[in-house]
Protein backbone atom coordinates (compact mmCIF):
# COMPACT_ATOMS: atom_id res chain seq x y z
CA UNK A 1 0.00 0.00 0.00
CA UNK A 2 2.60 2.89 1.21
CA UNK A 3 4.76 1.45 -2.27
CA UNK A 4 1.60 2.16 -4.38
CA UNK A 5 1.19 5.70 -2.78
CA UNK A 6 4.62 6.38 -3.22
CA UNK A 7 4.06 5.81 -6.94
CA UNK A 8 1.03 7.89 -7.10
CA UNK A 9 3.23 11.04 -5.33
CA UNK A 10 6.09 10.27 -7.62
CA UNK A 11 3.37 10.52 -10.87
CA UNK A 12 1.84 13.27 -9.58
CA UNK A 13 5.41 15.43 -8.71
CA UNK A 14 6.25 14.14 -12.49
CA UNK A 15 3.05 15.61 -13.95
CA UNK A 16 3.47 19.12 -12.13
CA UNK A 17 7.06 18.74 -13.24
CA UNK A 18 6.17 18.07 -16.98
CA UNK A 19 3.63 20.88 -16.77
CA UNK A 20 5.78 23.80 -15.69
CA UNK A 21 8.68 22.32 -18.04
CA UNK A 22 6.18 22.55 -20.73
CA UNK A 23 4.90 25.72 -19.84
CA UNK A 24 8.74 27.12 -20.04
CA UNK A 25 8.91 26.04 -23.57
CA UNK A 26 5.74 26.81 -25.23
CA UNK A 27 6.92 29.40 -27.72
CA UNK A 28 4.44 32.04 -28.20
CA UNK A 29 4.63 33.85 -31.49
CA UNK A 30 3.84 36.77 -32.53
CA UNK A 31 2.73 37.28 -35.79
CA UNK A 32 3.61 41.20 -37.27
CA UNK A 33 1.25 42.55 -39.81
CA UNK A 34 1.97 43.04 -44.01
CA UNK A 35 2.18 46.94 -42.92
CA UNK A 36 4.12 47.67 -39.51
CA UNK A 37 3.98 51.18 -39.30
CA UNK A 38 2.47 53.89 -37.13
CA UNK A 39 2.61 56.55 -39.46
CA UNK A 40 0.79 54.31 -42.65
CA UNK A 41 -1.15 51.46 -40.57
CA UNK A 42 -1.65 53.29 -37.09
CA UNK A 43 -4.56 50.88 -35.88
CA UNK A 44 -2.87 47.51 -37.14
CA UNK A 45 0.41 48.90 -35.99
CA UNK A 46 -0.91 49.86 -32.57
CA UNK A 47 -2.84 46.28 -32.16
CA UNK A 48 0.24 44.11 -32.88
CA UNK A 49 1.78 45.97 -30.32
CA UNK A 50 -0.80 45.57 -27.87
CA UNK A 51 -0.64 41.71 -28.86
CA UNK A 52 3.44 41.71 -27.77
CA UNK A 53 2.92 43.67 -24.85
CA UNK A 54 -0.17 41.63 -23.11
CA UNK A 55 1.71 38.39 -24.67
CA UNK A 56 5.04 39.32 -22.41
CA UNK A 57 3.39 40.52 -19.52
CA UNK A 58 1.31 36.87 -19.72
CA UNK A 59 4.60 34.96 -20.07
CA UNK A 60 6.38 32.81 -17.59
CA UNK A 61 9.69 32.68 -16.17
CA UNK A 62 12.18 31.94 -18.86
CA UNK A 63 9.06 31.88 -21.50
CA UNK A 64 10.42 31.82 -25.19
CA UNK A 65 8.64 35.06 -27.38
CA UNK A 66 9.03 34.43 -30.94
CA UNK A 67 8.71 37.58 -33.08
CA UNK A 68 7.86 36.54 -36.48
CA UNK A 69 8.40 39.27 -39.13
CA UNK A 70 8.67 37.62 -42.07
CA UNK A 71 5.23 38.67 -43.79
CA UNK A 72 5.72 42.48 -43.30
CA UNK A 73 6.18 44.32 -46.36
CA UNK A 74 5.86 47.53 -45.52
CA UNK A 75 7.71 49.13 -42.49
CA UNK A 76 9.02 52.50 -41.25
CA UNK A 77 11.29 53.29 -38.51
CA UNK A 78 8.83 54.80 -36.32
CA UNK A 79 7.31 50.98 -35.83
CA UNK A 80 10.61 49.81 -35.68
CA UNK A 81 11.79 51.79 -33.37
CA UNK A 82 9.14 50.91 -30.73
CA UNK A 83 9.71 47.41 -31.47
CA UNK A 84 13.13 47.83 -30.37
CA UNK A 85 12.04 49.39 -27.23
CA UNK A 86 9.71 46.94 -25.85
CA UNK A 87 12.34 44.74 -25.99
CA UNK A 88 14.61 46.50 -24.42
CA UNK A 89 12.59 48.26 -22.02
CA UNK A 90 9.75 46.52 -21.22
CA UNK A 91 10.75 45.32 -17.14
CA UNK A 92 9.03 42.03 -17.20
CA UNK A 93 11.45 40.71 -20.00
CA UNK A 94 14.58 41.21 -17.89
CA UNK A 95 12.85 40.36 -14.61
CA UNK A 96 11.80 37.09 -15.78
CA UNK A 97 14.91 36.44 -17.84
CA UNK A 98 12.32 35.90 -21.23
CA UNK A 99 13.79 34.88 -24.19
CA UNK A 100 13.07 36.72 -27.25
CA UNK A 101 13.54 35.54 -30.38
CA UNK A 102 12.66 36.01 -34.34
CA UNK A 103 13.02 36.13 -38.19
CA UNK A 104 13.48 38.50 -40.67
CA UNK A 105 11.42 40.00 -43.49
CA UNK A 106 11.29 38.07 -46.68
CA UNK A 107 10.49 41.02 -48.61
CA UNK A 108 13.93 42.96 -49.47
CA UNK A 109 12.79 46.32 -49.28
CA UNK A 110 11.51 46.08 -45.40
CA UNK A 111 14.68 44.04 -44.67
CA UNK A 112 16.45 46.92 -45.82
CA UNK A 113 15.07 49.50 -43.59
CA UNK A 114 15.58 47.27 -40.95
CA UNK A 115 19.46 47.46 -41.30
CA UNK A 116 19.80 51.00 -42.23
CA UNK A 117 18.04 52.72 -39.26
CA UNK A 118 19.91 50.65 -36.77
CA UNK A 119 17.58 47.55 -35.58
CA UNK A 120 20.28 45.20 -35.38
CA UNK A 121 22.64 47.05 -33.04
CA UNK A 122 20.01 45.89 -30.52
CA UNK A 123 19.45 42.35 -31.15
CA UNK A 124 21.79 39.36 -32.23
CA UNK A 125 21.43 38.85 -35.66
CA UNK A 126 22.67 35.80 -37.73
CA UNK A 127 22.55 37.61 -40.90
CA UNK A 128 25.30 40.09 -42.78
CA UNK A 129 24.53 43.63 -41.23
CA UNK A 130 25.53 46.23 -43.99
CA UNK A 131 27.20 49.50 -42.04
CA UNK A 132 25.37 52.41 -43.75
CA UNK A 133 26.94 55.75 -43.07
CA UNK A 134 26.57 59.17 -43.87
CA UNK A 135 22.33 59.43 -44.77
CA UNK A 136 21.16 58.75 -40.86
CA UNK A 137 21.83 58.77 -37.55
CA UNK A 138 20.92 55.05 -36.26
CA UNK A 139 18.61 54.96 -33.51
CA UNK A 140 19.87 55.62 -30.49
CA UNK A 141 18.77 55.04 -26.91
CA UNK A 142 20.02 57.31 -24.20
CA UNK A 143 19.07 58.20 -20.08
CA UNK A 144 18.73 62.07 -19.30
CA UNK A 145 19.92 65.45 -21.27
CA UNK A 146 22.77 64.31 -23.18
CA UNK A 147 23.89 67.71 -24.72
CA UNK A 148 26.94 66.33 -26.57
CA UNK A 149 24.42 64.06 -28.33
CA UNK A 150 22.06 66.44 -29.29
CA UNK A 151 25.06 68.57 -30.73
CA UNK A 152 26.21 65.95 -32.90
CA UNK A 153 22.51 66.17 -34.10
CA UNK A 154 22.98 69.46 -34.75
CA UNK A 155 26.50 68.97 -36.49
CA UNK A 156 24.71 66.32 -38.79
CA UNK A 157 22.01 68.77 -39.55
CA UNK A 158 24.48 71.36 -40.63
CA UNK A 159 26.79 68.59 -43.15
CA UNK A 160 23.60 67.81 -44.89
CA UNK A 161 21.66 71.64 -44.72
CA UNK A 162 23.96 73.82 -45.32
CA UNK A 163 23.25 75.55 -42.33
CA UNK A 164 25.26 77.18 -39.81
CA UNK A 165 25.29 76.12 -36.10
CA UNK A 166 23.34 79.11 -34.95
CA UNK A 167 20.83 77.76 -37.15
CA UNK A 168 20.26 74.67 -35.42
CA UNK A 169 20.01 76.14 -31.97
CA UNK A 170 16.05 76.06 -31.68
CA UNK A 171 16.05 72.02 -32.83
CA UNK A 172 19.26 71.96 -29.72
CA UNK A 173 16.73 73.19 -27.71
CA UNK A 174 13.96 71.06 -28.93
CA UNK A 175 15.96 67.69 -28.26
CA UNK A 176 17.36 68.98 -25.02
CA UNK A 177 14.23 69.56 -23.71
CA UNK A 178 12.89 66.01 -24.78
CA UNK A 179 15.57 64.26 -23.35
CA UNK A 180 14.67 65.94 -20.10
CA UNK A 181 11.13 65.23 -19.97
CA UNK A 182 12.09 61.39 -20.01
CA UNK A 183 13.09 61.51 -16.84
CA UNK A 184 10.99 64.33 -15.34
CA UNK A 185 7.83 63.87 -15.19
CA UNK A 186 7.58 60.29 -18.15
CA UNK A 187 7.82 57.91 -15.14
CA UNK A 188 6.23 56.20 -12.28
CA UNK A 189 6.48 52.84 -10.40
CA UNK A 190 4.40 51.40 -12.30
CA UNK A 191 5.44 52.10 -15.37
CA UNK A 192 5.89 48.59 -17.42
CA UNK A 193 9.19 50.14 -19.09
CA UNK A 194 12.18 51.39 -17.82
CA UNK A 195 13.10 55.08 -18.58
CA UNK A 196 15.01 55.52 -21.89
CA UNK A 197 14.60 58.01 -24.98
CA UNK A 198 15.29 56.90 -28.97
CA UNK A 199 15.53 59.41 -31.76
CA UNK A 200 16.41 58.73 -34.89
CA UNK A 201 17.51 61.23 -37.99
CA UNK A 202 17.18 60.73 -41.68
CA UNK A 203 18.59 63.06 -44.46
CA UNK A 204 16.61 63.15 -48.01
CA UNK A 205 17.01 65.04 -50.89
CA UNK A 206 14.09 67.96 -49.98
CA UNK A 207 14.41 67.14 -46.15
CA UNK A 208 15.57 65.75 -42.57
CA UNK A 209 13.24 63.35 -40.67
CA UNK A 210 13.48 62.81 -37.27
CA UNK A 211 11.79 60.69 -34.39
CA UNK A 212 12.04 60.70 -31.24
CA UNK A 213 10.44 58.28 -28.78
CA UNK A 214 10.34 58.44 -24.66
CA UNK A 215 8.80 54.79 -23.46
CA UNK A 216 7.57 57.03 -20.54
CA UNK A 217 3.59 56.88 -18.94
CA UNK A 218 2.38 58.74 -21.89
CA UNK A 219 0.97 62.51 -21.99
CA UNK A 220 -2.60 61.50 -21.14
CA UNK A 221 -1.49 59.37 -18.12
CA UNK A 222 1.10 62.39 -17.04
CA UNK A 223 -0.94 65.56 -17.05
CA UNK A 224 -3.37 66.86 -14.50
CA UNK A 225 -7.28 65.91 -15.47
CA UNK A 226 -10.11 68.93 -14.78
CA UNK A 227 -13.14 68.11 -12.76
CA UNK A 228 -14.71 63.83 -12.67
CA UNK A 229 -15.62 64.00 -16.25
CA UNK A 230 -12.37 64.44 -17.47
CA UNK A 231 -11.10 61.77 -14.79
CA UNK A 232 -13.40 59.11 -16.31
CA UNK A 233 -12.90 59.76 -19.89
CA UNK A 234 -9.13 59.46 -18.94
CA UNK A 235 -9.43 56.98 -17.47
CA UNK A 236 -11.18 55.00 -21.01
CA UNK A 237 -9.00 56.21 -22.97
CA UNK A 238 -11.79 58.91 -24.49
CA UNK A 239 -10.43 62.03 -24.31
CA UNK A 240 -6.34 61.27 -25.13
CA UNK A 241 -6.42 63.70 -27.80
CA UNK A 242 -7.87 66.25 -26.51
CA UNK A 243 -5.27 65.90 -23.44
CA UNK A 244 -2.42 66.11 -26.07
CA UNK A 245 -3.88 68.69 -28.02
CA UNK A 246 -4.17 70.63 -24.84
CA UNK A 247 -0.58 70.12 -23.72
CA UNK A 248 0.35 71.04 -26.80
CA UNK A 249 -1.18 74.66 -26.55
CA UNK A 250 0.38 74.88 -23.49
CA UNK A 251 -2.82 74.91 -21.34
CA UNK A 252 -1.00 74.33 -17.53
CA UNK A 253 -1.31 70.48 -17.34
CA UNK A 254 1.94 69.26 -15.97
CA UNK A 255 1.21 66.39 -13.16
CA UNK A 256 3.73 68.42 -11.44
CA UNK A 257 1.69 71.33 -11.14
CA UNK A 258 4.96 74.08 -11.53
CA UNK A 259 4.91 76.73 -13.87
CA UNK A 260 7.88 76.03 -15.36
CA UNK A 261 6.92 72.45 -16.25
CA UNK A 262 4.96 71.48 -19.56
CA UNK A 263 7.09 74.31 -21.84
CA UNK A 264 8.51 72.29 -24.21
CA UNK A 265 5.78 70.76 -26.15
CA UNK A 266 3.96 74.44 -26.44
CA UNK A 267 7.60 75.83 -27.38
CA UNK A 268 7.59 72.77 -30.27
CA UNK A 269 4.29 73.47 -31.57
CA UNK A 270 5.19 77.28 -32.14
CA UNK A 271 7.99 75.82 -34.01
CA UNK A 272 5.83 74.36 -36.03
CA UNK A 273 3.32 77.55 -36.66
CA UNK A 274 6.70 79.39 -37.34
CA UNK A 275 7.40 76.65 -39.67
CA UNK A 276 11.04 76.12 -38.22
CA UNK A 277 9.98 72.10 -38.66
CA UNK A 278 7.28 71.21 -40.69
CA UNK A 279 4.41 67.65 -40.57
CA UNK A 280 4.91 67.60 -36.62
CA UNK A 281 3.19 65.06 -35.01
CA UNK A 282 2.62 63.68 -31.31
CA UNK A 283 1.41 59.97 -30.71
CA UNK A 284 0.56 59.46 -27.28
CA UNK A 285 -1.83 56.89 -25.53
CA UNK A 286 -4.96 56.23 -27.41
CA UNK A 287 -4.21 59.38 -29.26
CA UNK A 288 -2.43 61.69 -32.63
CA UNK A 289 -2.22 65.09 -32.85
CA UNK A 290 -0.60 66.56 -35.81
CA UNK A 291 -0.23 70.00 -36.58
CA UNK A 292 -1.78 71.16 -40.41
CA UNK A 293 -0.32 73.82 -42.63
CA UNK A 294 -2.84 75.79 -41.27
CA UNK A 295 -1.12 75.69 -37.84
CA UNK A 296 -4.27 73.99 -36.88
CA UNK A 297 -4.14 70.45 -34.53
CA UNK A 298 -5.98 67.87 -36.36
CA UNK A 299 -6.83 65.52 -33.46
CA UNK A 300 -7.13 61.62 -33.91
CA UNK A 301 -8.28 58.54 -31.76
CA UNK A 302 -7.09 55.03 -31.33
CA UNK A 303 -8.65 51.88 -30.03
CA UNK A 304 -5.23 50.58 -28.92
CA UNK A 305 -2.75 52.56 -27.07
CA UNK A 306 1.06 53.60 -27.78
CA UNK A 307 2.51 53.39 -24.08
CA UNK A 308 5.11 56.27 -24.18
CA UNK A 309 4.94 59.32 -26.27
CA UNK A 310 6.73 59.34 -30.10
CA UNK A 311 6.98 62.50 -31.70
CA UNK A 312 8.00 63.21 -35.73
CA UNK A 313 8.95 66.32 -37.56
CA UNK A 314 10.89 67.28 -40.52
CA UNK A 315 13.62 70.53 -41.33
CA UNK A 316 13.12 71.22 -44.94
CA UNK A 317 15.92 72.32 -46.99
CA UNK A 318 14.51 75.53 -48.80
């Protein structure tokens, strides 16, 4: 009898065993989309990230993540760039020591932007990774201010503008300030990610690109809500573009209710009315506010949300 129950605890142990072991292993894949981009397929772009982010935070201790990317055909470095960041950021993933693997795009074109702007300076690779140089600045991911940074921007602005480096003092300012707010006033304890900014720049024949990206709480989740109905609609996600919209004019918002505070996105968007940068857009939360040649905001709404706040503009060359 106690031989027989000994066999039953010993199957039993096994089974529990077996479970967790296969638990460990079961690769969960992630599927991207034929589009992965923010800026052409917001809503797709926005749900697949949704997908990774519930997927990690519903993973195990050394889980295996599987990124497949083979099917996209379209991509832009905005979508790549968050990619890069929730797997570098996201808390859980180093935590739990989660493995995170993946593939490459079949399609040539979107394998290509995926080794010019930098992607595989951030993840091992088993493929040849061509060095472009010259056209960008790679994304990069830095902690605070980092003024020598943000005058190399400024150097690489003037090599491909023709400008001189008083020119560039306002975008100086622009990416100083940015860098700051990641730290600021972007972050909580709960935050999912750890505090970080990426920017990336891009020259073209007619103009230079830039992103920047803080993997911060986001502005709707960061600024100071007016009266319950406000606090509710924040709360569902309703109102996020009227919250950026509203930082954006400069209306006093900041969570950390000083005067000084919440300058540098009004300060940005008179850039843009002066047109000093031109197409300048804010995705934060459920929300996109771009600014029109008409200096107007044209607010937009998302189902999904982009944790963090990722901001575009463009210097034009005439």
């Amino acid at each position: 009898m106690r031989r027989n129950k000994q066999n039953k605890d010993h199957r039993r142990k096994s089974r529990v065993r077996n479970s967790v072991h296969n638990t460990k292993k079961a690769v969960r894949k992630l599927v991207a989309p034929q589009s992965l981009s923010l800026q052409k397929n917001p809503e797709s772009t926005l749900h697949y990230f949704k997908m990774v982010i519930d997927t990690i935070e519903k993973t195990p201790m050394n889980g295996l993540v599987f990124f497949d990317l083979s099917n996209i055909e379209t991509v832009t470095v905005d979508a790549i760039m968050y990619l890069i960041a929730t797997l570098k950021n996201i808390k859980r993933i180093t935590t739990l020591r989660i493995r995170c693997h993946g593939n490459v795009p079949l399609n040539a074109n979107a394998r290509e932007v995926f080794e010019s702007c930098g992607f595989y300076k951030y993840v091992k690779a088993n493929i040849p990774v061509k060095n472009t140089i010259g056209d960008n600045i790679k994304i990069t991911r830095g902690k605070d201010a980092n003024p020598y940074f943000a005058g190399d921007i400024c150097d690489f602005v003037c090599r491909h503008n023709d400008w001189s480096i008083i020119k560039t003092k306002s975008l100086y300012r622009m990416i100083i300030e940015l860098m700051t707010n990641t730290t600021q006033h972007a972050y909580n304890k709960t935050s999912i990610m750890d505090s970080n900014w990426y920017v990336f720049a891009e020259n073209t024949d007619s103009y230079i690109s830039f992103i920047f990206l803080d993997t911060g709480e986001g502005i709707p989740n960061t600024i100071r809500t007016k009266g319950l109905l406000e606090k509710i609609k924040s709360t569902l996600g309703i109102n996020d573009a009227l919250f950026v919209s509203s930082a954006l004019r400069g209306e006093l918002r900041s969570a950390t209710k000083l005067e000084y505070r919440g300058k540098g996105l009004p300060e940005i968007y008179n850039r843009a009315k002066s047109k000093y940068i031109t197409d300048f857009s804010v995705t934060s939360g459920h929300a996109k506010c771009m600014v029109n040649e008409n200096d107007e905001i044209v607010e937009t709404n998302y189902s999904d949300e982009l944790i963090g706040t990722m901001l575009s503009w463009k210097l034009n060359k005439d």
